[in-house]
C-alpha atoms as a PDB file:
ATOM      1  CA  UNK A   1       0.000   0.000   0.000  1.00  0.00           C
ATOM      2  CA  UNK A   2       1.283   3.729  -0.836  1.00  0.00           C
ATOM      3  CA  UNK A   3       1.994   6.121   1.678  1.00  0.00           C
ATOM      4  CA  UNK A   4       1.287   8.972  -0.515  1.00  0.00           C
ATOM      5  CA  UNK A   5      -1.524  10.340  -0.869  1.00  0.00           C
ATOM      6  CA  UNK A   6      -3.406  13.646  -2.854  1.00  0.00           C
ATOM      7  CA  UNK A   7      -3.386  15.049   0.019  1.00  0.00           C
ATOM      8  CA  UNK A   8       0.434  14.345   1.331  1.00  0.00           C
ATOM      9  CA  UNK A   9       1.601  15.819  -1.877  1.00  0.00           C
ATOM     10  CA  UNK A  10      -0.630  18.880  -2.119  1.00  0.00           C
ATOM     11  CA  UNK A  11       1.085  19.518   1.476  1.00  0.00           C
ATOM     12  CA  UNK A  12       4.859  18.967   1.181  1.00  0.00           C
ATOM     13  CA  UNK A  13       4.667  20.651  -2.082  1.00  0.00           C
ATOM     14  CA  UNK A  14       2.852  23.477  -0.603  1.00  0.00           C
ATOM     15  CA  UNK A  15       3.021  24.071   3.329  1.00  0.00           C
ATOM     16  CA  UNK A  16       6.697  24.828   3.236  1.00  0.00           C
ATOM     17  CA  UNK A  17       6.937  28.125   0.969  1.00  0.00           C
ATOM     18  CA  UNK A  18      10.432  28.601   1.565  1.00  0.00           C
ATOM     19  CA  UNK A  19      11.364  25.185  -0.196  1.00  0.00           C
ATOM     20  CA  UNK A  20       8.419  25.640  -2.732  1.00  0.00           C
ATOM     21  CA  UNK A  21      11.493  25.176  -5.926  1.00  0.00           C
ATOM     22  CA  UNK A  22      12.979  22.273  -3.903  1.00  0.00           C
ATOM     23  CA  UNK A  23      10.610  20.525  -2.485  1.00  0.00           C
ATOM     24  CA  UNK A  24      10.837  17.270  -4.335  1.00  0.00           C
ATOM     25  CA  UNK A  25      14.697  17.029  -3.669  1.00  0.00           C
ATOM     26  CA  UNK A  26      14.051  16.939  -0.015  1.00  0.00           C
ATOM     27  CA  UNK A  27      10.610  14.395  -0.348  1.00  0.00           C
ATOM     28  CA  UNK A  28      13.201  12.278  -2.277  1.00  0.00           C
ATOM     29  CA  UNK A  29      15.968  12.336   0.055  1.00  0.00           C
ATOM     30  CA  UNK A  30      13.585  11.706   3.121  1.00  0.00           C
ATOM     31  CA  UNK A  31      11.950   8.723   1.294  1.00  0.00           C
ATOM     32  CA  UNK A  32      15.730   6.997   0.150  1.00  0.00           C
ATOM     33  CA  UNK A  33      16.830   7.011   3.799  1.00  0.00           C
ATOM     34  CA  UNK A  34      13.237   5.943   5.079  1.00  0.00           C
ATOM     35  CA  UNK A  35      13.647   3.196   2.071  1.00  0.00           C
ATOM     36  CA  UNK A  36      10.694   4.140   0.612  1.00  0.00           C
ATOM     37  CA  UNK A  37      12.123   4.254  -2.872  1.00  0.00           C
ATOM     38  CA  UNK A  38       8.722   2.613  -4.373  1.00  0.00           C
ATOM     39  CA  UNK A  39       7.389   6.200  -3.033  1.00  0.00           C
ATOM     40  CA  UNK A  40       9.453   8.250  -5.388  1.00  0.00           C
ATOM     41  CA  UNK A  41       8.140   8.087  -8.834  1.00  0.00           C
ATOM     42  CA  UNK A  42       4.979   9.647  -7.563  1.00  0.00           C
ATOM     43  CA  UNK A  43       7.040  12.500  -6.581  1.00  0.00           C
ATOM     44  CA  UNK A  44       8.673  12.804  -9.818  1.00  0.00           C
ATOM     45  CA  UNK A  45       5.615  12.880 -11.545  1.00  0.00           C
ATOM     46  CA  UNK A  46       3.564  15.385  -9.300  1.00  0.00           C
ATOM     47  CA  UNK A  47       7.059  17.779  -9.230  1.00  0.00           C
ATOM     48  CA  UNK A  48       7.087  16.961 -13.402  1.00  0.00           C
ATOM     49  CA  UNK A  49       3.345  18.955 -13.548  1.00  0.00           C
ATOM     50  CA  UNK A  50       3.410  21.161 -10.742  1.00  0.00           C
ATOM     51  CA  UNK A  51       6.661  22.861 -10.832  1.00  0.00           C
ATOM     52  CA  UNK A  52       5.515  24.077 -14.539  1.00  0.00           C
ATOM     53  CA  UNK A  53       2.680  26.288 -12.200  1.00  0.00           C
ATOM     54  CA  UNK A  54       3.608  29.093 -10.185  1.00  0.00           C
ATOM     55  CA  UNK A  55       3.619  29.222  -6.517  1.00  0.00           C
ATOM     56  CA  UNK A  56       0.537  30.189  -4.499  1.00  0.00           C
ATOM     57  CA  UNK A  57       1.206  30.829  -0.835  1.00  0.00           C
ATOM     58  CA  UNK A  58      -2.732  30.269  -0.177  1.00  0.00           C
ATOM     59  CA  UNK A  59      -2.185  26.302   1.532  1.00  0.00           C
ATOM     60  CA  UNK A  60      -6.154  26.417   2.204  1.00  0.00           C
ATOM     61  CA  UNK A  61      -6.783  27.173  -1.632  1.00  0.00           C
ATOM     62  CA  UNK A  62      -4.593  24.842  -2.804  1.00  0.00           C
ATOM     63  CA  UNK A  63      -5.185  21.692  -0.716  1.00  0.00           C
ATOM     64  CA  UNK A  64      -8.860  21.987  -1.043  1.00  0.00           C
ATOM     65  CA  UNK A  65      -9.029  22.515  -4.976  1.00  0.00           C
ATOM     66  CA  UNK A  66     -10.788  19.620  -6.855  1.00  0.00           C
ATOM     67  CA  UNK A  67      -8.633  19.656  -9.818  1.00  0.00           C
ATOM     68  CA  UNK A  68      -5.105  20.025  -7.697  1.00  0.00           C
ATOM     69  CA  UNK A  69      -6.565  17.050  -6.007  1.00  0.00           C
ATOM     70  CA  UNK A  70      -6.759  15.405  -9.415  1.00  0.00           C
ATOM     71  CA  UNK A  71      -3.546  16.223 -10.500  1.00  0.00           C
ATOM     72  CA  UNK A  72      -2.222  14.767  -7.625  1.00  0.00           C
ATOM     73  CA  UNK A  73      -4.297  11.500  -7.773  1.00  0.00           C
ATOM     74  CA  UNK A  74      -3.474  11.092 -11.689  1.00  0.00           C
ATOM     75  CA  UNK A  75       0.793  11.558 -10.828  1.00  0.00           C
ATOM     76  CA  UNK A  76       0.385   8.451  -8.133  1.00  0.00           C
ATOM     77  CA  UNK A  77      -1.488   6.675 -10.990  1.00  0.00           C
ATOM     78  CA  UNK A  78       0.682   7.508 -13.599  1.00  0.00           C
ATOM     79  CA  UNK A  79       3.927   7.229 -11.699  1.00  0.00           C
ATOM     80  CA  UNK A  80       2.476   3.162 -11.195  1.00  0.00           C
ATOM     81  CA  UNK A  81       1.521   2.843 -14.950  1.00  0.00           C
ATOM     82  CA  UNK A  82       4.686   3.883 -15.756  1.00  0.00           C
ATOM     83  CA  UNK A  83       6.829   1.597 -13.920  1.00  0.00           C
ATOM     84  CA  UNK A  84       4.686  -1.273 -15.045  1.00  0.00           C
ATOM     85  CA  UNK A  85       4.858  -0.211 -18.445  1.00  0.00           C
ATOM     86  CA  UNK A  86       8.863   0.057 -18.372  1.00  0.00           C
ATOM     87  CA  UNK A  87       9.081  -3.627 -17.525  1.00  0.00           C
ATOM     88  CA  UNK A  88       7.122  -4.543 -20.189  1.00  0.00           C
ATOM     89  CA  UNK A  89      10.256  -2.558 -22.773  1.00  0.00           C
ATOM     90  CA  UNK A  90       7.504   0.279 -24.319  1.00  0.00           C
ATOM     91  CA  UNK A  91       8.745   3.700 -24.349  1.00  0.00           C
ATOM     92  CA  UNK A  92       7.870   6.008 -21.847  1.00  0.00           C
ATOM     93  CA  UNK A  93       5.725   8.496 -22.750  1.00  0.00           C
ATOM     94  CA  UNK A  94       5.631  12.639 -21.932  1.00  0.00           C
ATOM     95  CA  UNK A  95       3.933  13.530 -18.157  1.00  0.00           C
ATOM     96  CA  UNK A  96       2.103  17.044 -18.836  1.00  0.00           C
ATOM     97  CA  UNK A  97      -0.749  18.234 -17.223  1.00  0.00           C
ATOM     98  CA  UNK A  98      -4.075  16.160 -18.501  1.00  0.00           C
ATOM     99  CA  UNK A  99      -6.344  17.822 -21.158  1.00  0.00           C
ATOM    100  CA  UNK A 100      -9.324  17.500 -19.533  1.00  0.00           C
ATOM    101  CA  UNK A 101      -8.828  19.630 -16.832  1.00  0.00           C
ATOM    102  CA  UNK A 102      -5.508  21.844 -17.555  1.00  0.00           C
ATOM    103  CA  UNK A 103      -7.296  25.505 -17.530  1.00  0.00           C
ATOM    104  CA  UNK A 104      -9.579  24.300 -14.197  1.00  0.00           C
ATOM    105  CA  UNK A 105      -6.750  24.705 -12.523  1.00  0.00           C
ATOM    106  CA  UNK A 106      -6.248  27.597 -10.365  1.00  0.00           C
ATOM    107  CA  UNK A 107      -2.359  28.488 -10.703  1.00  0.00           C
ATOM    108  CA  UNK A 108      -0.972  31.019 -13.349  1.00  0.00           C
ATOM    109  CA  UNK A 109       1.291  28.684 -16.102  1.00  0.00           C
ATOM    110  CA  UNK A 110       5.156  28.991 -15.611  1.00  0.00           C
ATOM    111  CA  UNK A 111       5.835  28.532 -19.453  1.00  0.00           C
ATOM    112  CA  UNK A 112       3.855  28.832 -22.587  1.00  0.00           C
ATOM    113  CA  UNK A 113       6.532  27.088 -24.966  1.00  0.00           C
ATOM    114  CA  UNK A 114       6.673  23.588 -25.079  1.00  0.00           C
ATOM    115  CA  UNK A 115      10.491  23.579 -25.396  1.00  0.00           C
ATOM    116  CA  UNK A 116      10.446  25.550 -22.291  1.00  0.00           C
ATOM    117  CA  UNK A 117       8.592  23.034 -20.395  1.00  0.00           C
ATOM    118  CA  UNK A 118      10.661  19.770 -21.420  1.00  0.00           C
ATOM    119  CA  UNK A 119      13.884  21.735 -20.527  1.00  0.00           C
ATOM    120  CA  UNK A 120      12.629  22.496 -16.516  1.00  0.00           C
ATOM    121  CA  UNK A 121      10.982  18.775 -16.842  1.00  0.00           C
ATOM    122  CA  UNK A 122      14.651  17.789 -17.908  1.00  0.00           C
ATOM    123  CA  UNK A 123      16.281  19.589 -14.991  1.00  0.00           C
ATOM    124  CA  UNK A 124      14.026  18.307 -12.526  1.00  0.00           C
ATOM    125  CA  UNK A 125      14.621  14.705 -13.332  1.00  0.00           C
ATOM    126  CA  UNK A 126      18.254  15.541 -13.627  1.00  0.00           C
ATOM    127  CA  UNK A 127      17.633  16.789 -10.376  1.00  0.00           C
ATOM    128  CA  UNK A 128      16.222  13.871  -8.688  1.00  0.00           C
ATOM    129  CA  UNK A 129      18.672  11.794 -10.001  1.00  0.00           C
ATOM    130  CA  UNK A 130      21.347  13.290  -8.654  1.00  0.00           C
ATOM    131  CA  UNK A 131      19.994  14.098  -4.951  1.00  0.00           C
ATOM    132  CA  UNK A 132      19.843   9.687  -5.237  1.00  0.00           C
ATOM    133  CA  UNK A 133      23.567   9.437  -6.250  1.00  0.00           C
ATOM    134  CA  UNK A 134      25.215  11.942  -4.014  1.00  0.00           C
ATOM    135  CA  UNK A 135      23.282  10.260  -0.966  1.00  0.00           C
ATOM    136  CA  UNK A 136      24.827   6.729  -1.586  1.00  0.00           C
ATOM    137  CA  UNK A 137      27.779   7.464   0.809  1.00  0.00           C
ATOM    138  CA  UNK A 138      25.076   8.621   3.668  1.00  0.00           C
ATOM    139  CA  UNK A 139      22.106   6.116   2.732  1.00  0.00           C
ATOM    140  CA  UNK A 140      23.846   3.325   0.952  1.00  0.00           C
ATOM    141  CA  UNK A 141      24.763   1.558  -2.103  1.00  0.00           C
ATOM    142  CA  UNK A 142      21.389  -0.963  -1.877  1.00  0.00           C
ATOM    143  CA  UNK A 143      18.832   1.994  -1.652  1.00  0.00           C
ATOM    144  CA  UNK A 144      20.671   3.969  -4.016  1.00  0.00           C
ATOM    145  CA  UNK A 145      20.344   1.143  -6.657  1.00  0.00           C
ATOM    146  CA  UNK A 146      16.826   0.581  -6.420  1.00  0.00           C
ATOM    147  CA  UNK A 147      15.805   3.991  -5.912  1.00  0.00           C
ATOM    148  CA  UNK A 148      17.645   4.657  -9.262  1.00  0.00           C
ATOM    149  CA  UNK A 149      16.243   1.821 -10.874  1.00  0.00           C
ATOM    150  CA  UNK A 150      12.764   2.315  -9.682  1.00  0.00           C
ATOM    151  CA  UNK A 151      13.272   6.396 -11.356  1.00  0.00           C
ATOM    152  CA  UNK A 152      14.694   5.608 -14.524  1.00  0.00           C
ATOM    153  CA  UNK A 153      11.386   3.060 -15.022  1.00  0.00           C
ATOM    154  CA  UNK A 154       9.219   6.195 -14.476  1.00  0.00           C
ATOM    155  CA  UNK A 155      10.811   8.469 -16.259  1.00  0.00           C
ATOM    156  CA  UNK A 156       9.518   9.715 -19.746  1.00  0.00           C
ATOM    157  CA  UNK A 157      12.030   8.062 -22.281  1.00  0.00           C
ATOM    158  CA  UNK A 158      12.502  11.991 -23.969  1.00  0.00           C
ATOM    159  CA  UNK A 159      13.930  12.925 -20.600  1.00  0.00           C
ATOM    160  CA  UNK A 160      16.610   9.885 -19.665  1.00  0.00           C
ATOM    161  CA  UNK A 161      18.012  10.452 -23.270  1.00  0.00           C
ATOM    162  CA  UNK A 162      20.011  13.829 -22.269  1.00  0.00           C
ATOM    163  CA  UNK A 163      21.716  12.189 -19.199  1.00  0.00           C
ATOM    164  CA  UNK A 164      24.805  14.562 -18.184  1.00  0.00           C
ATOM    165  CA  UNK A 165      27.770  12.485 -16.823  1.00  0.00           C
ATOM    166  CA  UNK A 166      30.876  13.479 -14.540  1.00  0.00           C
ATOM    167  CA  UNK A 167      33.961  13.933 -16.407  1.00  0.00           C
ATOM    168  CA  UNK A 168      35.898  11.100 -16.295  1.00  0.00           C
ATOM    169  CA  UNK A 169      39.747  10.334 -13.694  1.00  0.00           C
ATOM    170  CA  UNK A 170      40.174   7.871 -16.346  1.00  0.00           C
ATOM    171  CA  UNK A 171      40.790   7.338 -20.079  1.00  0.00           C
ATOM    172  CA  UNK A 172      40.336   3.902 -21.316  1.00  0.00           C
ATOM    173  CA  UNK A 173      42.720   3.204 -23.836  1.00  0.00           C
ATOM    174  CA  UNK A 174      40.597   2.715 -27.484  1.00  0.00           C
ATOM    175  CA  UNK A 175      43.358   2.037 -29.869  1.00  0.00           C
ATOM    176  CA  UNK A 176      47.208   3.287 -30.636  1.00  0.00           C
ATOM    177  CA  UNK A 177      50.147   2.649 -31.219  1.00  0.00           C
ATOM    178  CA  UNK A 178      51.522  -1.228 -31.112  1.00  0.00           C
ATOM    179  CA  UNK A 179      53.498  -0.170 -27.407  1.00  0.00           C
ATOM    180  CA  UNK A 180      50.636   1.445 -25.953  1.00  0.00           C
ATOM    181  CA  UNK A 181      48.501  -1.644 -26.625  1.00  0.00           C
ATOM    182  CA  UNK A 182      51.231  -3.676 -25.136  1.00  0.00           C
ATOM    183  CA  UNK A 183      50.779  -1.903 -21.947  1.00  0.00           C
ATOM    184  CA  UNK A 184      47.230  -2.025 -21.581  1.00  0.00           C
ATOM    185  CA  UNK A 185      45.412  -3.640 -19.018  1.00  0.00           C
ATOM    186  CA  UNK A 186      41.605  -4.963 -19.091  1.00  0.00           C
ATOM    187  CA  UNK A 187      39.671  -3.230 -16.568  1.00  0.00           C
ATOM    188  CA  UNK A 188      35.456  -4.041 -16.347  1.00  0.00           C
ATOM    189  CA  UNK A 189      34.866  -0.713 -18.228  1.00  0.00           C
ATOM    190  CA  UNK A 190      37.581  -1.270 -20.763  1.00  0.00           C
ATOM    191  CA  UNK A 191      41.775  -1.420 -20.861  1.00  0.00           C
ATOM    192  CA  UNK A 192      43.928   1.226 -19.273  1.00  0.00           C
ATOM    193  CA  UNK A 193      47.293   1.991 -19.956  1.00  0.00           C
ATOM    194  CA  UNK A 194      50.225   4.071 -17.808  1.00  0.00           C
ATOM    195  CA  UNK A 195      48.410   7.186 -19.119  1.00  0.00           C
ATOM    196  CA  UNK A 196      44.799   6.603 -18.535  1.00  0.00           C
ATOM    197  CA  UNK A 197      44.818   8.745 -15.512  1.00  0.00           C
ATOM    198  CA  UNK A 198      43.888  12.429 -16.204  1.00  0.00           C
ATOM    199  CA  UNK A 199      45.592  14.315 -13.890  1.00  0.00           C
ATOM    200  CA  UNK A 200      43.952  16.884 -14.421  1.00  0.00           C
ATOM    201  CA  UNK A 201      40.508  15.829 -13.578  1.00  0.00           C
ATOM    202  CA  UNK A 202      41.877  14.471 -10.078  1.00  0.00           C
ATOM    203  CA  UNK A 203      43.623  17.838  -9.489  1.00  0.00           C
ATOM    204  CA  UNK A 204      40.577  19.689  -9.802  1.00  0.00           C
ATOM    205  CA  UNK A 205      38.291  17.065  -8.097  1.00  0.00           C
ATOM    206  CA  UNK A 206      40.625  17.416  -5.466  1.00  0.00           C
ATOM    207  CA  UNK A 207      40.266  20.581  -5.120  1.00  0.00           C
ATOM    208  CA  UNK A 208      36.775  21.260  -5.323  1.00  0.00           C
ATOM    209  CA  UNK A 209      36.391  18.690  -2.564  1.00  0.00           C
ATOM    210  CA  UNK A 210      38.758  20.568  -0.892  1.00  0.00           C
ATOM    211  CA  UNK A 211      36.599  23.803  -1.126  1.00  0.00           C
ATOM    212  CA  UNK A 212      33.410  22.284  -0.598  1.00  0.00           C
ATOM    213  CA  UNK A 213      34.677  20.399   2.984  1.00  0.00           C
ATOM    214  CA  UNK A 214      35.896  24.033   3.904  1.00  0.00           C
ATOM    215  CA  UNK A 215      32.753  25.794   3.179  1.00  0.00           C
ATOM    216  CA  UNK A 216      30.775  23.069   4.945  1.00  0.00           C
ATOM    217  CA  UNK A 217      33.289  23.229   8.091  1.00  0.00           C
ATOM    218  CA  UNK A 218      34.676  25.850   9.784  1.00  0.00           C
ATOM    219  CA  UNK A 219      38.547  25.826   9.730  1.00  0.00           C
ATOM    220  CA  UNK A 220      39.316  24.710  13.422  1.00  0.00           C
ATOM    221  CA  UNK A 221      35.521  22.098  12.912  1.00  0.00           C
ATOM    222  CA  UNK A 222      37.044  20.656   9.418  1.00  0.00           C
ATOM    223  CA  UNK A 223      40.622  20.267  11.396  1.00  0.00           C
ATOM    224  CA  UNK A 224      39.367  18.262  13.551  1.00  0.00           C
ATOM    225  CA  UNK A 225      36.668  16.257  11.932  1.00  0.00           C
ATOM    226  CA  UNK A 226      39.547  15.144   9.834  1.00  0.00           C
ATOM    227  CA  UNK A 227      41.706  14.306  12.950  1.00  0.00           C
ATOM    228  CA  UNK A 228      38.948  12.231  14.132  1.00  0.00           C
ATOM    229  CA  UNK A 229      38.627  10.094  11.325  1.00  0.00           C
ATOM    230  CA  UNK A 230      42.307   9.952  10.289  1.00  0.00           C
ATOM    231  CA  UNK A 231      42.781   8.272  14.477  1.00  0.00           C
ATOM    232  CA  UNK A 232      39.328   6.472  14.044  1.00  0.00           C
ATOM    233  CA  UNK A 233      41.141   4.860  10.169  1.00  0.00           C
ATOM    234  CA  UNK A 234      42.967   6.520   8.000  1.00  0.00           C
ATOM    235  CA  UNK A 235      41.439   5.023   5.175  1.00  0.00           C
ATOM    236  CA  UNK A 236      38.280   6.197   6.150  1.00  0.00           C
ATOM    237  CA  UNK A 237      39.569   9.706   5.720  1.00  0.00           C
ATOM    238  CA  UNK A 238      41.079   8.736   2.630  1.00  0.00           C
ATOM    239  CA  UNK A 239      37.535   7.508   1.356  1.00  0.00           C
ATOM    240  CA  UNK A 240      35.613  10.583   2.701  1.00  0.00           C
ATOM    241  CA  UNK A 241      38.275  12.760   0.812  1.00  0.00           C
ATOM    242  CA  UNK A 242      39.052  11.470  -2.451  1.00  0.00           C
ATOM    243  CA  UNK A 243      35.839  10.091  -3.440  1.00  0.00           C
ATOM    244  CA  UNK A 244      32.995  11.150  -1.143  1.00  0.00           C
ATOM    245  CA  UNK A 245      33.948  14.722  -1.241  1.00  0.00           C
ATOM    246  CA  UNK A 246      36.328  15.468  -4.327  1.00  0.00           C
ATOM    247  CA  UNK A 247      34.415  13.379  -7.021  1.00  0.00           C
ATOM    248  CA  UNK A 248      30.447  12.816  -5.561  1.00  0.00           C
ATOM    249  CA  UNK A 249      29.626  15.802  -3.253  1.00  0.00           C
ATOM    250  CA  UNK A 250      31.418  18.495  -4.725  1.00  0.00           C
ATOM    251  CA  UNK A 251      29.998  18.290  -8.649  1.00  0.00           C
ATOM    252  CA  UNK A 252      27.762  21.494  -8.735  1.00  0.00           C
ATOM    253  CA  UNK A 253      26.630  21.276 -12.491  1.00  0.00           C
ATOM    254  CA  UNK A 254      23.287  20.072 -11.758  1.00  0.00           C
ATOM    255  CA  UNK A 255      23.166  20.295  -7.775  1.00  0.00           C
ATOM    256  CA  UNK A 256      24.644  23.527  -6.255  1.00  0.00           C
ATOM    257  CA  UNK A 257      25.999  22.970  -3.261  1.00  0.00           C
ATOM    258  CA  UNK A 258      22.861  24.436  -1.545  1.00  0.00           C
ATOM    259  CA  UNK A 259      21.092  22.227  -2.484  1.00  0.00           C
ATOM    260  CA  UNK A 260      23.398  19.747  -1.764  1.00  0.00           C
ATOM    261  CA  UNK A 261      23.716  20.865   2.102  1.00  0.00           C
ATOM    262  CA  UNK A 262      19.908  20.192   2.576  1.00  0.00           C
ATOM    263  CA  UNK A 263      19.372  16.868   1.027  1.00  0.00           C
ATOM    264  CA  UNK A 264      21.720  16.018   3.368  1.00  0.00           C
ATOM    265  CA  UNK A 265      20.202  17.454   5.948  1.00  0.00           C
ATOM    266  CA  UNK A 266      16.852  15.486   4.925  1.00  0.00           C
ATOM    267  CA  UNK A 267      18.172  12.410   4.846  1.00  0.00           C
ATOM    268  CA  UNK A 268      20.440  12.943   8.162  1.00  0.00           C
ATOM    269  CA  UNK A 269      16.974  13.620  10.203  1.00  0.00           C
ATOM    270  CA  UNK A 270      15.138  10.105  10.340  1.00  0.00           C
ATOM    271  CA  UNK A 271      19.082   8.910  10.830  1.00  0.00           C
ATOM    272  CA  UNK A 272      19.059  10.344  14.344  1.00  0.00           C
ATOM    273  CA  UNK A 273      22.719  10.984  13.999  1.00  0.00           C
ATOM    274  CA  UNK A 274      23.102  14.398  16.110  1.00  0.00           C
ATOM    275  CA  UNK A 275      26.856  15.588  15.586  1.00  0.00           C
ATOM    276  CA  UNK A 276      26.313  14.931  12.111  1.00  0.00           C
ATOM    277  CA  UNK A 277      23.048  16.498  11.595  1.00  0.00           C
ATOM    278  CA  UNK A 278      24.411  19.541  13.471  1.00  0.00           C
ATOM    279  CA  UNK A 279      27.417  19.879  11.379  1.00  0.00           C
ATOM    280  CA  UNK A 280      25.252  19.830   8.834  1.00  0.00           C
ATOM    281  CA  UNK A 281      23.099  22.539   9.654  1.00  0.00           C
ATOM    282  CA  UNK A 282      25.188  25.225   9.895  1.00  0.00           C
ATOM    283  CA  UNK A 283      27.246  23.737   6.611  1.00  0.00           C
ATOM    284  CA  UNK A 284      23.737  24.445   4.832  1.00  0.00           C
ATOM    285  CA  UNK A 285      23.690  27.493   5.764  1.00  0.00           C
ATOM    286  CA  UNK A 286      27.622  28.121   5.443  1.00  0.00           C
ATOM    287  CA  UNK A 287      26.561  27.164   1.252  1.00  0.00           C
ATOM    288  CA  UNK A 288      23.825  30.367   1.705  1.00  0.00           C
ATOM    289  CA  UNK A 289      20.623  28.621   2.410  1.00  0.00           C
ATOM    290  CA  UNK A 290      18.593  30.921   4.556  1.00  0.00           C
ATOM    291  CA  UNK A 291      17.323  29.226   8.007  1.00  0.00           C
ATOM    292  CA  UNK A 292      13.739  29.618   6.753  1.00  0.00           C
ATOM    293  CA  UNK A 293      15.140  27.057   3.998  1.00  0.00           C
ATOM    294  CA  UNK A 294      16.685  25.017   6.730  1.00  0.00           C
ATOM    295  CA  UNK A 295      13.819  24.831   8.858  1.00  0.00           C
ATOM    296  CA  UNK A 296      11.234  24.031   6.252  1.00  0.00           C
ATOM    297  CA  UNK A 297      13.792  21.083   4.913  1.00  0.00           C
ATOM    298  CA  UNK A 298      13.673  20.050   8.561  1.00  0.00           C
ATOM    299  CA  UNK A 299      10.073  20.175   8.822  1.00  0.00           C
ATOM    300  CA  UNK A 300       9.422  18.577   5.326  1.00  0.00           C
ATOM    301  CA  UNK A 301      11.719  15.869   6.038  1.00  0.00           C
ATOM    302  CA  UNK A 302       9.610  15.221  10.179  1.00  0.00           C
ATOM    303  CA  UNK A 303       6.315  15.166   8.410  1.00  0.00           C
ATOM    304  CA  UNK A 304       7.481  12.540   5.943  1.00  0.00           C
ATOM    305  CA  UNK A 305       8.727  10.229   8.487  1.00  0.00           C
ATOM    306  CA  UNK A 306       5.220  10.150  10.390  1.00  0.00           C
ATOM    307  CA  UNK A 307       4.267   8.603   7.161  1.00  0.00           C
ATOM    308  CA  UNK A 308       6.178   5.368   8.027  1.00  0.00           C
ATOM    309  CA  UNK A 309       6.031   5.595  12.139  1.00  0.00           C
ATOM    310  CA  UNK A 310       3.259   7.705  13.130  1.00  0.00           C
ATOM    311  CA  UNK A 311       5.213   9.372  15.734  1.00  0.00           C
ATOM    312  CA  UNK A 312       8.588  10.654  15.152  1.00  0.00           C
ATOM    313  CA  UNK A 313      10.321  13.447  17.787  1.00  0.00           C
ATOM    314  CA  UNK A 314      11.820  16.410  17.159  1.00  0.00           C
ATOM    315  CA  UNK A 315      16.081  16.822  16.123  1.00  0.00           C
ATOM    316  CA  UNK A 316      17.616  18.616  19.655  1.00  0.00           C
ATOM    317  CA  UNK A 317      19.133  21.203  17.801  1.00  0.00           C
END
């Protein structure tokens, strides 16, 4: 049985006004830590329809309107039909607000071109998808997989075709000279050679991490985070450095480091983790978040894990 309902996505998408852009990045990261993944294509397809609206600050309006209400119902329906019809190998088709009801609704319309709209559809799901990867050092690999799985299957096929990678540390070696060859080795992904490492891509990786992990962390906080960890294992360090933060966390092109911050926060909440979460906090607001932003990502991210308990208490902090 689904946990959403109409009326659960009328309100995170609506009660927190401060996160009214974001609100989907913060449902999603909630529901991956809360493995709830089989909840997330619903909020990809509500977010696909009703980001294209603009805002209205009038909850009362909003939650009570019979054609929101629709909307709503029709994204948890489609969201389902869509998965199902993935398996099945047909093409996914284009989520836009129904026909039958598209000038009932209340809201003014973001966009009137329909390049327009698939290019914020596009950087929504490009969105979503990459609040899922950047979590899988905080929620894990197993979550991660199936959350990603479970998005591609409801995602229209026009939007998974313009997937933006990272730049590659490494160069597979795809043909040369007879002593190049020699030297290359088979990897999974393909051979490498001496030279497949681009230096420069781990030099800047490096130091992006580098930046990020200060802006998070105050100098003296960051010194001794690092301190902790190096005496706790230094590999751990080493991990946290070189791939958590250099190569995952710090990639802004399609998640600023905002945003980042409070999907972090989201899915530190129903973790319980305190010195974390705390760190957190202020590192959100270290990346320019406002607290209003902060406290409505705390607040969406308590009200989404009554779905699953019924009774969840408050961070200390």
């Amino acid at each position: 049985m689904s946990l959403i309902t109409p009326e659960r996505l009328l309100k995170i998408a609506y009660h927190y006004p401060h996160i009214h852009n974001t609100w989907y990045l913060i449902a999603t990261a909630t529901l991956l830590e809360l493995n709830l993944v089989e909840e997330i294509p619903a909020v990809l397809h509500f977010a696909l329809r009703q980001q294209l609206f603009e805002f209205c600050n009038d909850e009362e309006k909003i939650i009570s309107d019979e054609y929101l209400l629709r909307l709503a119902e029709d994204s948890i329906s489609s969201s389902k039909a869509c998965v199902k019809m993935y398996s099945t190998g047909v093409k996914i088709p284009d989520i836009l607000i129904p026909v039958t009801y598209y000038k009932k609704i209340p809201l003014n319309y973001k966009y009137n071109r329909g390049e327009d709209v698939l290019k914020k559809q596009q950087f929504i799901v490009n969105q979503m998808r990459e609040v899922i990867l950047k979590l899988v050092s905080m929620v894990g690999l197993p979550k991660v997989i199936n959350a990603l799985t479970l998005l591609r299957a409801a995602t229209p096929t026009r939007l998974v075709e313009n997937t933006p990678k990272r730049p590659s540390q490494i160069n597979y070696f795809n043909g040369g000279g007879e002593e190049i060859a020699a030297a290359a080795t088979d990897t999974i992904d393909g051979q490498i050679t001496p030279k497949s490492v681009n230096v420069k891509q781990v030099k800047s990786d490096l130091l992006e991490g580098s930046r990020l992990w200060n802006t998070v962390f105050s100098k003296n906080l960051g010194v001794r985070i690092r301190k902790q960890m190096l005496n706790a294992y230094p590999d751990l360090w080493y991990y946290i450095n070189n791939h958590v933060y250099s190569y995952l966390l710090s990639y802004n092109h399609i998640l600023t480091s905002k945003k980042t911050s409070l999907v972090i926060i989201a899915c530190l909440i129903p973790q319980d983790v305190q010195p974390q979460l705390k760190g957190y906090l202020k590192g959100a607001l270290n990346n320019g978040a406002t607290k209003e932003e902060v406290m409505d990502t705390k607040s969406l991210a308590l009200e989404i894990c009554k779905w699953k308990t019924g009774i969840v208490s408050k961070p200390n902090l």
